[in-house]
Protein backbone atom coordinates (compact mmCIF):
# COMPACT_ATOMS: atom_id res chain seq x y z
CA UNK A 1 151.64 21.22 24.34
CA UNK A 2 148.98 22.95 22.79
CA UNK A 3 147.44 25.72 24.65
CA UNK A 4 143.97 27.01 24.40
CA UNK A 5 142.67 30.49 24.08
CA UNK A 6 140.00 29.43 26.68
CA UNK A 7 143.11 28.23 29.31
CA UNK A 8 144.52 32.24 28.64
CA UNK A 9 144.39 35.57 29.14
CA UNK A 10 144.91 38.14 26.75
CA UNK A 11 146.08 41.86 27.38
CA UNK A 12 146.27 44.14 24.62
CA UNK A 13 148.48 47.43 24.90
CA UNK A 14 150.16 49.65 22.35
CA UNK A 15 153.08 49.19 20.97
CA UNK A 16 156.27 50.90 20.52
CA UNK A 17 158.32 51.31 17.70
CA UNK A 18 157.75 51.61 13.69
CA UNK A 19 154.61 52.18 12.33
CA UNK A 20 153.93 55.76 12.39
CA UNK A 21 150.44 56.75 13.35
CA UNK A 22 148.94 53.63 13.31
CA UNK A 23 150.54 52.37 16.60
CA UNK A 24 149.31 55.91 18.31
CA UNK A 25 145.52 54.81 17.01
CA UNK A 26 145.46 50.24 17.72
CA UNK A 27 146.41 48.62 20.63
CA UNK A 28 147.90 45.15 18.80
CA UNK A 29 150.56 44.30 21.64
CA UNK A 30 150.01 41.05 23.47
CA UNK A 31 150.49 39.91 27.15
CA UNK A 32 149.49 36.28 27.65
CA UNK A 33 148.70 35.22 31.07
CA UNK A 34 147.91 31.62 31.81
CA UNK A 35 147.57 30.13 35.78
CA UNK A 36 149.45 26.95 35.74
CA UNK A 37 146.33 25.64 37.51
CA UNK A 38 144.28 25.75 34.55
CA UNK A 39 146.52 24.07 32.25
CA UNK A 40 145.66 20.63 31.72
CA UNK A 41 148.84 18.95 33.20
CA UNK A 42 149.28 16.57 35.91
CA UNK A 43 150.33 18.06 39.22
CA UNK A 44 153.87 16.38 39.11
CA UNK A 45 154.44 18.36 35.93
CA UNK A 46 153.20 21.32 37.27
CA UNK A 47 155.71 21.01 39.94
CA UNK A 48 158.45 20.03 36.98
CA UNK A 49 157.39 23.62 35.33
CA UNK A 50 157.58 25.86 38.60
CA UNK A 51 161.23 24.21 38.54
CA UNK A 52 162.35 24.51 34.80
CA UNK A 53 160.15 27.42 33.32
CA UNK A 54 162.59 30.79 33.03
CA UNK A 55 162.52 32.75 35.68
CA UNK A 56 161.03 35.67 33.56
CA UNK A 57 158.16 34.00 32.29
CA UNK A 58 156.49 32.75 35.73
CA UNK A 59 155.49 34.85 38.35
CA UNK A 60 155.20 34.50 42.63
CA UNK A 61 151.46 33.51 41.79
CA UNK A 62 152.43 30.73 39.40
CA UNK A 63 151.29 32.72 36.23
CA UNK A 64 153.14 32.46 33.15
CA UNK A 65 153.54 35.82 31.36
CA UNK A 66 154.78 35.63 27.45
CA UNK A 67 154.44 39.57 25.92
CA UNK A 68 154.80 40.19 22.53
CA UNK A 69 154.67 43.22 20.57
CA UNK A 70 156.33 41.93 17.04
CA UNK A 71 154.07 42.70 14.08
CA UNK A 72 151.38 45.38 13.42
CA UNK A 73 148.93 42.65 13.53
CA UNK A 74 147.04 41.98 17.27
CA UNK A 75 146.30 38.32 15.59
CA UNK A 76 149.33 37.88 14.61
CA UNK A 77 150.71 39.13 18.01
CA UNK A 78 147.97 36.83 19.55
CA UNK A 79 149.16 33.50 17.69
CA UNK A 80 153.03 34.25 18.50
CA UNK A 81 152.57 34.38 22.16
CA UNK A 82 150.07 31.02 22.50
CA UNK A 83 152.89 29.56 20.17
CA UNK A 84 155.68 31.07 22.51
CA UNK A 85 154.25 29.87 25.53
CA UNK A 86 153.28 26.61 24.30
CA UNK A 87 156.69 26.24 22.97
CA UNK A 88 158.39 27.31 26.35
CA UNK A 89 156.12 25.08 28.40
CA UNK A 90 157.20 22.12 26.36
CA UNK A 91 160.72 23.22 26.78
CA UNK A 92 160.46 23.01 30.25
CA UNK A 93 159.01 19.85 30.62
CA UNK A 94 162.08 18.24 28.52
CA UNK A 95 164.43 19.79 30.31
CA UNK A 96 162.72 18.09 33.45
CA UNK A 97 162.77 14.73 32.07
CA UNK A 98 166.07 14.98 31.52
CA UNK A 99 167.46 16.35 34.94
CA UNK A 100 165.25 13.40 36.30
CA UNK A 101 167.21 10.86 33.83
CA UNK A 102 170.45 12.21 34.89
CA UNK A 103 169.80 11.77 37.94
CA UNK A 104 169.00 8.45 38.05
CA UNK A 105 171.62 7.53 36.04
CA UNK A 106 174.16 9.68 38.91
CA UNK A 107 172.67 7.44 41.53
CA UNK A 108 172.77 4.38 39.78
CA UNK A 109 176.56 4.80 39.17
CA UNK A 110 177.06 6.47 42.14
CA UNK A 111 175.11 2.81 44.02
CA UNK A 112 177.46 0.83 41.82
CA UNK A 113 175.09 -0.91 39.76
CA UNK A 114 173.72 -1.04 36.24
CA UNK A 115 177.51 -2.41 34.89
CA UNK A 116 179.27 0.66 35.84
CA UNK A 117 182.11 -1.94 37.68
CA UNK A 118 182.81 -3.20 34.70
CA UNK A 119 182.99 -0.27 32.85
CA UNK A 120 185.64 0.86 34.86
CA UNK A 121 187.70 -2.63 34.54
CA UNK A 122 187.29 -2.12 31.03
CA UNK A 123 188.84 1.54 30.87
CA UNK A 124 192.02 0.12 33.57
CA UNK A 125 192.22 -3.16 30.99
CA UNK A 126 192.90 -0.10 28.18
CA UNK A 127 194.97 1.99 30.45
CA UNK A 128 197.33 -0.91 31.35
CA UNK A 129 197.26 -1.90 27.56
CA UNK A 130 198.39 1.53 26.47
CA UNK A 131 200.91 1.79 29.12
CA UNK A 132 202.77 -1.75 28.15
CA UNK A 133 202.29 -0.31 24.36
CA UNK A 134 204.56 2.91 24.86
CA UNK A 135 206.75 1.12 27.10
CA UNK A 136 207.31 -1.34 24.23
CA UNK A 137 207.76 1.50 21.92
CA UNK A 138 210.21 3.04 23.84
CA UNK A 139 212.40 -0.02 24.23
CA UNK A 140 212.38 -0.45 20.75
CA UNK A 141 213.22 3.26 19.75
CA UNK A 142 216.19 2.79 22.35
CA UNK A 143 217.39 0.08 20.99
CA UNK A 144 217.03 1.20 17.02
CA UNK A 145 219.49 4.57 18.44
CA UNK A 146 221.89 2.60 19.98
CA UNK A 147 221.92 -1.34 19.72
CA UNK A 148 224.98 -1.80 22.57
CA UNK A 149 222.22 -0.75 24.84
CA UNK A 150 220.59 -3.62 25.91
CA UNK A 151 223.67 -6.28 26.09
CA UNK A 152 225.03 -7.18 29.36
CA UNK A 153 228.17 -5.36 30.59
CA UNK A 154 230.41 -8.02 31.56
């Protein structure tokens, strides 16, 4: 997704850290806020990114919040977070296609249907296969250790 700088806010704050006096004198860290009402998403994603988003980027009033303080630049600062939340936001909405995929496919299997019977006759078919395999294999070890063994006591 790409993200506008007219769907966000910006918040710019000093920063800690290296830099010696310049970070006392420019305030270059970022704090993006973006409403997920203004993003241009349908409401059923919406509700997909309340559900997937981290926990730490969206708050009770359905803002996410993506801070970053990385470089000495405030542009630079800037483009990280839009890229960071854009990034995140797409994240989100894979992850939520994919829970819904999985869960179809859970309740298909679950209903019996889409060939998961004969999957399963399959799989016994190789199970019984295997089974009559290393019983054959066994007999024939047997016999190769001691060849009185299968003759008929009389």
């Amino acid at each position: 997704m790409k993200l506008s700088e007219n769907d966000v806010t910006f918040e710019f704050m000093r920063s800690g850290g290296p830099g010696g006096q310049h970070v006392n004198r420019r305030s270059t860290a970022v704090r993006l806020r973006v409403s997920l009402e203004d993003l241009p998403i349908q409401f059923s994603q919406k509700k997909d990114l309340r559900q997937h988003l981290p926990a730490r980027l969206l708050t009770n009033d359905d803002e996410i919040i993506v801070e970053n303080r990385e470089s000495r630049s405030r542009q630079r600062n800037k483009e990280q977070a839009l890229n960071t939340a854009a990034q995140e936001i797409d994240n989100a909405l894979v992850r939520a296609r994919q829970s819904r995929r999985s869960k179809k496919r859970k309740q298909r299997v679950q209903s019996g249907g889409g060939g998961g019977g004969q999957q399963e006759d399959i799989i016994e078919k190789q199970k019984k296969r295997r089974r009559a395999e290393t019983t054959d294999d066994l007999l024939k070890q047997a016999y190769l250790e001691d060849p009185n063994l299968l003759e008929e006591d009389e």
